[in-house]
C-alpha atoms as a PDB file:
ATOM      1  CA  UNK A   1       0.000   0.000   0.000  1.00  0.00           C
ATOM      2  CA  UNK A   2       1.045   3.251  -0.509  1.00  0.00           C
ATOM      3  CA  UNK A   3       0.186   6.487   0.887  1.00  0.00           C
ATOM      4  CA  UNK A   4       1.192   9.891   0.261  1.00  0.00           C
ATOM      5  CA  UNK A   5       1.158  13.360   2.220  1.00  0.00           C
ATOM      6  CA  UNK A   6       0.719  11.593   5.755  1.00  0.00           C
ATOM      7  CA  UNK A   7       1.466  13.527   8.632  1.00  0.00           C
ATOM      8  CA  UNK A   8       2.501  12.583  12.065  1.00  0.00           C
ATOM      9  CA  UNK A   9       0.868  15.608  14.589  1.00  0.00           C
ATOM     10  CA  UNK A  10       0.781  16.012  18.505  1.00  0.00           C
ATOM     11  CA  UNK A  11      -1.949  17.849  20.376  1.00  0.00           C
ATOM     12  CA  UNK A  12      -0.099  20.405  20.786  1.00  0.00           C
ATOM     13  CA  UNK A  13       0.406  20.909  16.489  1.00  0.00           C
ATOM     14  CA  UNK A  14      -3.462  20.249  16.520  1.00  0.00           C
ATOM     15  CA  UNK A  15      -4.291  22.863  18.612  1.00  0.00           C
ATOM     16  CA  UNK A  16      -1.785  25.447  16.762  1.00  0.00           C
ATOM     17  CA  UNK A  17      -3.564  24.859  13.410  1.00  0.00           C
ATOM     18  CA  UNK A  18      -7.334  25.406  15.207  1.00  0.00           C
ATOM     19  CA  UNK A  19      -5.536  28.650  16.274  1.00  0.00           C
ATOM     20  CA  UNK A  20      -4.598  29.022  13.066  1.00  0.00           C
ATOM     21  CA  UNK A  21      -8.113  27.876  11.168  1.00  0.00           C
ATOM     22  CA  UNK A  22      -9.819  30.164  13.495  1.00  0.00           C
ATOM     23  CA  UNK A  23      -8.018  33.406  12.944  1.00  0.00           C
ATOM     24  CA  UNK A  24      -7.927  32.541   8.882  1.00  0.00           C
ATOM     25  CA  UNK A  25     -11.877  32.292   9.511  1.00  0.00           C
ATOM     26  CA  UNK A  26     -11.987  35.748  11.581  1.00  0.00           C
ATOM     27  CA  UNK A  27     -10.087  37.415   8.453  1.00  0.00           C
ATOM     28  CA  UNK A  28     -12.846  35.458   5.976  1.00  0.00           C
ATOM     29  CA  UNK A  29     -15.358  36.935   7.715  1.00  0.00           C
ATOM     30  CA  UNK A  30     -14.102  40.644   7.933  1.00  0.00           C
ATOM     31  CA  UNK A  31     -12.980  41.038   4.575  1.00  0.00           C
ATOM     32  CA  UNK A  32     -16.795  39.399   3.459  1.00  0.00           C
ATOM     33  CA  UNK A  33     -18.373  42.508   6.070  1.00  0.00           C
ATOM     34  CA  UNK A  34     -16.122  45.065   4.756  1.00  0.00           C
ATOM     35  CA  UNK A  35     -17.015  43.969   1.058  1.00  0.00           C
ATOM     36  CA  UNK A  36     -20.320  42.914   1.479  1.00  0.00           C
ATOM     37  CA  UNK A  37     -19.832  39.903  -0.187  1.00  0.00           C
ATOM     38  CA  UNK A  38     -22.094  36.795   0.683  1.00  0.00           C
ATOM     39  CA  UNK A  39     -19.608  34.714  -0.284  1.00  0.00           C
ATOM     40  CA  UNK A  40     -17.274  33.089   2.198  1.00  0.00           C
ATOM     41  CA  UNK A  41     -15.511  30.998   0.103  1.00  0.00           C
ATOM     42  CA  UNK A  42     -12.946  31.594  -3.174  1.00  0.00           C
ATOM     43  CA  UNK A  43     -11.981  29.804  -6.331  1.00  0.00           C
ATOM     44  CA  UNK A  44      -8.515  28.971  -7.451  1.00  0.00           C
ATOM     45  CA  UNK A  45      -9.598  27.481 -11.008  1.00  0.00           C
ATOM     46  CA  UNK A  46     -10.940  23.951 -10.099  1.00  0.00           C
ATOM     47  CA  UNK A  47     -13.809  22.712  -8.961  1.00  0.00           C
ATOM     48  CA  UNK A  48     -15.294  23.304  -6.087  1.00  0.00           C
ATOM     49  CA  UNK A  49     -14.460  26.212  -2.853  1.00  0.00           C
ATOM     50  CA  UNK A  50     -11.346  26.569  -1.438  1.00  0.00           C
ATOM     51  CA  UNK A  51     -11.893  25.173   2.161  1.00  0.00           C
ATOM     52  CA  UNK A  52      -8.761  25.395   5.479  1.00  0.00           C
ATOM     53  CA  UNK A  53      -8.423  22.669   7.796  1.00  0.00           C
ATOM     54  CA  UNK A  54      -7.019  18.998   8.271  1.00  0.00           C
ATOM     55  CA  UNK A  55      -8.002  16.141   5.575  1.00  0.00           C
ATOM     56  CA  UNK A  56      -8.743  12.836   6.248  1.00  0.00           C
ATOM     57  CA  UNK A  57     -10.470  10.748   4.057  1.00  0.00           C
ATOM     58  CA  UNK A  58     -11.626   7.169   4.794  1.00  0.00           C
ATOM     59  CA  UNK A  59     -11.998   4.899   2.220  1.00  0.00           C
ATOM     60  CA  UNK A  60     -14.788   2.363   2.653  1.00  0.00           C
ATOM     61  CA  UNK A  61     -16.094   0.269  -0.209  1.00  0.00           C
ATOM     62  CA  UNK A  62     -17.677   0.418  -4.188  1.00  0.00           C
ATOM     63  CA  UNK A  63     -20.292  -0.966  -5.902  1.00  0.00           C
ATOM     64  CA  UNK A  64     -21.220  -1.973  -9.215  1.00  0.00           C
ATOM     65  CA  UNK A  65     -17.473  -1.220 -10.651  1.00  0.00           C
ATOM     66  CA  UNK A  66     -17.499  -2.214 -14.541  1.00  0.00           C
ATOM     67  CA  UNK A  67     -15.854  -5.216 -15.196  1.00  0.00           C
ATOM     68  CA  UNK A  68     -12.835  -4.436 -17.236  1.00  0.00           C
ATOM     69  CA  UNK A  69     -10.528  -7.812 -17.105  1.00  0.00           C
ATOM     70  CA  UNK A  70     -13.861  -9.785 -19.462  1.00  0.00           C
ATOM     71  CA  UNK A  71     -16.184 -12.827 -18.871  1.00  0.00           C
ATOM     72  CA  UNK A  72     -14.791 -15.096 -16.346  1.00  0.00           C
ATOM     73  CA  UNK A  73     -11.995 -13.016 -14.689  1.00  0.00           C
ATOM     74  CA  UNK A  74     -12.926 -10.186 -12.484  1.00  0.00           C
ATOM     75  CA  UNK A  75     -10.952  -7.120 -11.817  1.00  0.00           C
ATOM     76  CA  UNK A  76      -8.828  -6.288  -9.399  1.00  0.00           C
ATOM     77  CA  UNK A  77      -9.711  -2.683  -8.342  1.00  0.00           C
ATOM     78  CA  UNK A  78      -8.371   0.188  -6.367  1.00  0.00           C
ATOM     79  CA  UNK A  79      -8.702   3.505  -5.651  1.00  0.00           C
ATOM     80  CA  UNK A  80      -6.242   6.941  -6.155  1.00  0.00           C
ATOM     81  CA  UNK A  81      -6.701  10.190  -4.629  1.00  0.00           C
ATOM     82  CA  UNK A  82      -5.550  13.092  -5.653  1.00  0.00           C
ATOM     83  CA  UNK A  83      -6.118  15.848  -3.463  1.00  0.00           C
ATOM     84  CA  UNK A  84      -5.792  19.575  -4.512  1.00  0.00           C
ATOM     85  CA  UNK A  85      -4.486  22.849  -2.676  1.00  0.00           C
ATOM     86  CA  UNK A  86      -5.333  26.082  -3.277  1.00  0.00           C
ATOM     87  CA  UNK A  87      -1.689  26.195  -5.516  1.00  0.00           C
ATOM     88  CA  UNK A  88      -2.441  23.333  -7.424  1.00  0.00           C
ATOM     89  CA  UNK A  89      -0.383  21.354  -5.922  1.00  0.00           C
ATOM     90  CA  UNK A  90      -1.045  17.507  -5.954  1.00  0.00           C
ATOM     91  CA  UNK A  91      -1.248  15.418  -2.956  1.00  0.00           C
ATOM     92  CA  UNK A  92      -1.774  11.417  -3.293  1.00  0.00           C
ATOM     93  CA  UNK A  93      -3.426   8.582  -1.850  1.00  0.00           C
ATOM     94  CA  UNK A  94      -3.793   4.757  -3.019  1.00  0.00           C
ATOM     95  CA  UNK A  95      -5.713   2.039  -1.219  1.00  0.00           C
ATOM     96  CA  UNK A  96      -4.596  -1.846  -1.888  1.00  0.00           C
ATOM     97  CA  UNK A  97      -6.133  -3.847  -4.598  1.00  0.00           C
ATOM     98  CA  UNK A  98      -8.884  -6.086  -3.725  1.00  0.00           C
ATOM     99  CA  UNK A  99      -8.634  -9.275  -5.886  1.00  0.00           C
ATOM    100  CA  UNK A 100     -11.291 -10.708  -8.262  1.00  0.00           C
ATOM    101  CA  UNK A 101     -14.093  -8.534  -7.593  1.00  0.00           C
ATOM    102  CA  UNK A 102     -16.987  -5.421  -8.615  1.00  0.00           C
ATOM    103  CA  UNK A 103     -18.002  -4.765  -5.105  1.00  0.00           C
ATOM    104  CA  UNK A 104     -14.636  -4.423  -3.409  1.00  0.00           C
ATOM    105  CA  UNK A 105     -13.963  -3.047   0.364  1.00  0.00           C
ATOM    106  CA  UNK A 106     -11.028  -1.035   1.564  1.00  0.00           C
ATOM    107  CA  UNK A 107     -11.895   0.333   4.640  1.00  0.00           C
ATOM    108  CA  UNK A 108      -8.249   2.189   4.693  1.00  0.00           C
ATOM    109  CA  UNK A 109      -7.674   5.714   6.007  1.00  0.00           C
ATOM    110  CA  UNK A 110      -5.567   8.539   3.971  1.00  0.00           C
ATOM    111  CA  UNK A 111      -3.849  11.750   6.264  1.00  0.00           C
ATOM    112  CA  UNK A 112      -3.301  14.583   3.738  1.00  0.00           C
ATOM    113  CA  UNK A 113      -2.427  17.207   6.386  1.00  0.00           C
ATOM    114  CA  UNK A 114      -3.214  20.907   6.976  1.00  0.00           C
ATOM    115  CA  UNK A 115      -3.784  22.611   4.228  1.00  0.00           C
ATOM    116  CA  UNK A 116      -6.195  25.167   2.065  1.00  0.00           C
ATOM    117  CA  UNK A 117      -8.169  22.541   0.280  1.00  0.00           C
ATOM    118  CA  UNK A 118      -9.865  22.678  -3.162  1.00  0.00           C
ATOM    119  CA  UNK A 119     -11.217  19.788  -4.065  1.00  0.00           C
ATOM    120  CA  UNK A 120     -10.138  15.676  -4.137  1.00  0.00           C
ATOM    121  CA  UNK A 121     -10.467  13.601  -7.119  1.00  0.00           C
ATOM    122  CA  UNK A 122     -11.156   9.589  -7.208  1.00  0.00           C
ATOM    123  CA  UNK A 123     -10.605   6.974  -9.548  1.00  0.00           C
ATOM    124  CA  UNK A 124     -11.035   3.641  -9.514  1.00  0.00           C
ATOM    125  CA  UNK A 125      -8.419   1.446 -11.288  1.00  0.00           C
ATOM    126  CA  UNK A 126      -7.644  -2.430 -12.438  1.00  0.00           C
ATOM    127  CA  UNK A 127      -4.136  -4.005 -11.035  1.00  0.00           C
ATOM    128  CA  UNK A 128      -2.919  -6.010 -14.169  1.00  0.00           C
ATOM    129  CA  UNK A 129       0.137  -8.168 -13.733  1.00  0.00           C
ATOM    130  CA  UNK A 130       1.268  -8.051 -16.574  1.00  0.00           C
ATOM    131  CA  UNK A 131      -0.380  -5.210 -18.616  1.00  0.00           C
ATOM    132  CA  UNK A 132      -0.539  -1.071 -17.325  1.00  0.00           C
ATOM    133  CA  UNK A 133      -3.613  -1.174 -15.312  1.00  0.00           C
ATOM    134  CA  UNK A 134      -6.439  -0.757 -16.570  1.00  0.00           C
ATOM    135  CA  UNK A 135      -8.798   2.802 -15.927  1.00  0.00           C
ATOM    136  CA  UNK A 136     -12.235   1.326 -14.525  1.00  0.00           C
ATOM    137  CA  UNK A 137     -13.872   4.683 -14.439  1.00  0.00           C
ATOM    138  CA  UNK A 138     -13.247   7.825 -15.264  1.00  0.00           C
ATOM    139  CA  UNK A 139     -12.711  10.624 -12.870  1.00  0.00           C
ATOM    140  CA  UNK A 140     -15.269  11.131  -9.789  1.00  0.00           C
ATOM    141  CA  UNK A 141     -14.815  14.799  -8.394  1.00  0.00           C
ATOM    142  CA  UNK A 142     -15.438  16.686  -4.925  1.00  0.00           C
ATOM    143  CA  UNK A 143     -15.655  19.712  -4.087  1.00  0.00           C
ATOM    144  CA  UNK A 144     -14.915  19.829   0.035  1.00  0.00           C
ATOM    145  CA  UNK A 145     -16.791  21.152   2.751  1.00  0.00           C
ATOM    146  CA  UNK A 146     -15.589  21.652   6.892  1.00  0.00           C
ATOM    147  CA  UNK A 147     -16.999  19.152   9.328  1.00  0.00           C
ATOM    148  CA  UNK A 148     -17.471  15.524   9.423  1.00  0.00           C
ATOM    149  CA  UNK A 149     -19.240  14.143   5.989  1.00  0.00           C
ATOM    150  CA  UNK A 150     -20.667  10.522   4.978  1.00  0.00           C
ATOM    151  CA  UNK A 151     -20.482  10.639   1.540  1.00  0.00           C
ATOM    152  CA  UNK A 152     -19.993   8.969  -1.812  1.00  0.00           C
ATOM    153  CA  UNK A 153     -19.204   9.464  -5.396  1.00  0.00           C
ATOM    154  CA  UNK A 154     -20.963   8.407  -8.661  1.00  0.00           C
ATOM    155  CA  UNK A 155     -18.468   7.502 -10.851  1.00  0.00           C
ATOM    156  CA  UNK A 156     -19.184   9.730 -14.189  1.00  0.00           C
ATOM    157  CA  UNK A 157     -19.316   6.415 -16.530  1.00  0.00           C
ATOM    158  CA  UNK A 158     -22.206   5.124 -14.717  1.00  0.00           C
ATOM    159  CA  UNK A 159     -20.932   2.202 -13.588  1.00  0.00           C
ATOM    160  CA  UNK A 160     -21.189   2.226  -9.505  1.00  0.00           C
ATOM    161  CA  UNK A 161     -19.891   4.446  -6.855  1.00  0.00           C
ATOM    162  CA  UNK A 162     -17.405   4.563  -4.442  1.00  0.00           C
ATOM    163  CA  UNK A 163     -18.325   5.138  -0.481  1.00  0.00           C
ATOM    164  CA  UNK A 164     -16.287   6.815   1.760  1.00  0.00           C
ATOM    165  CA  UNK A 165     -16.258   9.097   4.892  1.00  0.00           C
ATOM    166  CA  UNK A 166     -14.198  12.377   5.181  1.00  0.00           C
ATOM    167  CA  UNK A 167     -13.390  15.134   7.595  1.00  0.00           C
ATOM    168  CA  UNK A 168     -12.116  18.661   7.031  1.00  0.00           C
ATOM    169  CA  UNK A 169     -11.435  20.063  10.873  1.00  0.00           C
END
């Protein structure tokens, strides 16, 4: 398995970055009174609001995944995250390949930090041995949101949907 962008923090670095978050907020909200703007969030170009806080995103399970390997051998899937800044920059996460099936389960959890968050893309993929791996579906998008969130993902080719929990605090 590999992850990407983890991030080891004490109480004491958790409680610097609420500082933080909270006096980012307080500026938000002064600059939206002083420009009477109803607005409190900004774009940087991708989808979705440009959000503060610490990302974690747990990966649960899919359903209905096409079936990319043919008739009588099942896929192999997995899932990649690629988590956006406000910069652009790129920030990656990869669960473990389930073998031989369209309904797989992960239930693995990806730290991408502190950070001013844009949005997090997810794709499902098919581990080939021998071959590149296959692309299952094309690209599910999300556009983030503080707080705690149950959520999933339609996967834009219309076959199934990936489930997953994240929190922006």
């Amino acid at each position: 398995m590999m992850i990407v962008g983890i991030s080891v923090t004490t109480a004491a670095t958790l409680t610097v970055e609420r500082e933080v978050s909270r006096s980012h907020e307080q500026e938000s909200v002064q600059k939206r009174e002083t420009q009477g703007s109803g607005s409190n969030s900004s774009t940087n170009g991708l989808q979705g609001p440009i959000e503060y806080g610490y990302l974690i995103i747990y990966i649960k399970y899919a359903v209905g995944l096409s079936d990319t390997d043919g008739v009588g051998n099942l896929p192999d899937p997995y899932v990649v995250l690629n988590a956006y800044d406000r910069w652009g920059n790129l920030y990656i996460g990869q669960t473990s390949y389930v073998q031989g099936t369209v309904n797989p389960a992960w239930y693995e959890v990806f730290y991408f930090g502190t950070n001013y968050w844009s949005e997090v893309r997810i794709q499902v993929f098919d581990e080939d041995f021998l071959y590149w791996d296959d692309v299952m579906t094309p690209v599910g998008y999300l556009s983030l949101t503080p707080g705690y969130h149950y959520n999933y993902v339609f996967l834009t080719n219309g076959y199934g949907y990936v489930v997953f929990d994240y929190y922006l605090i």
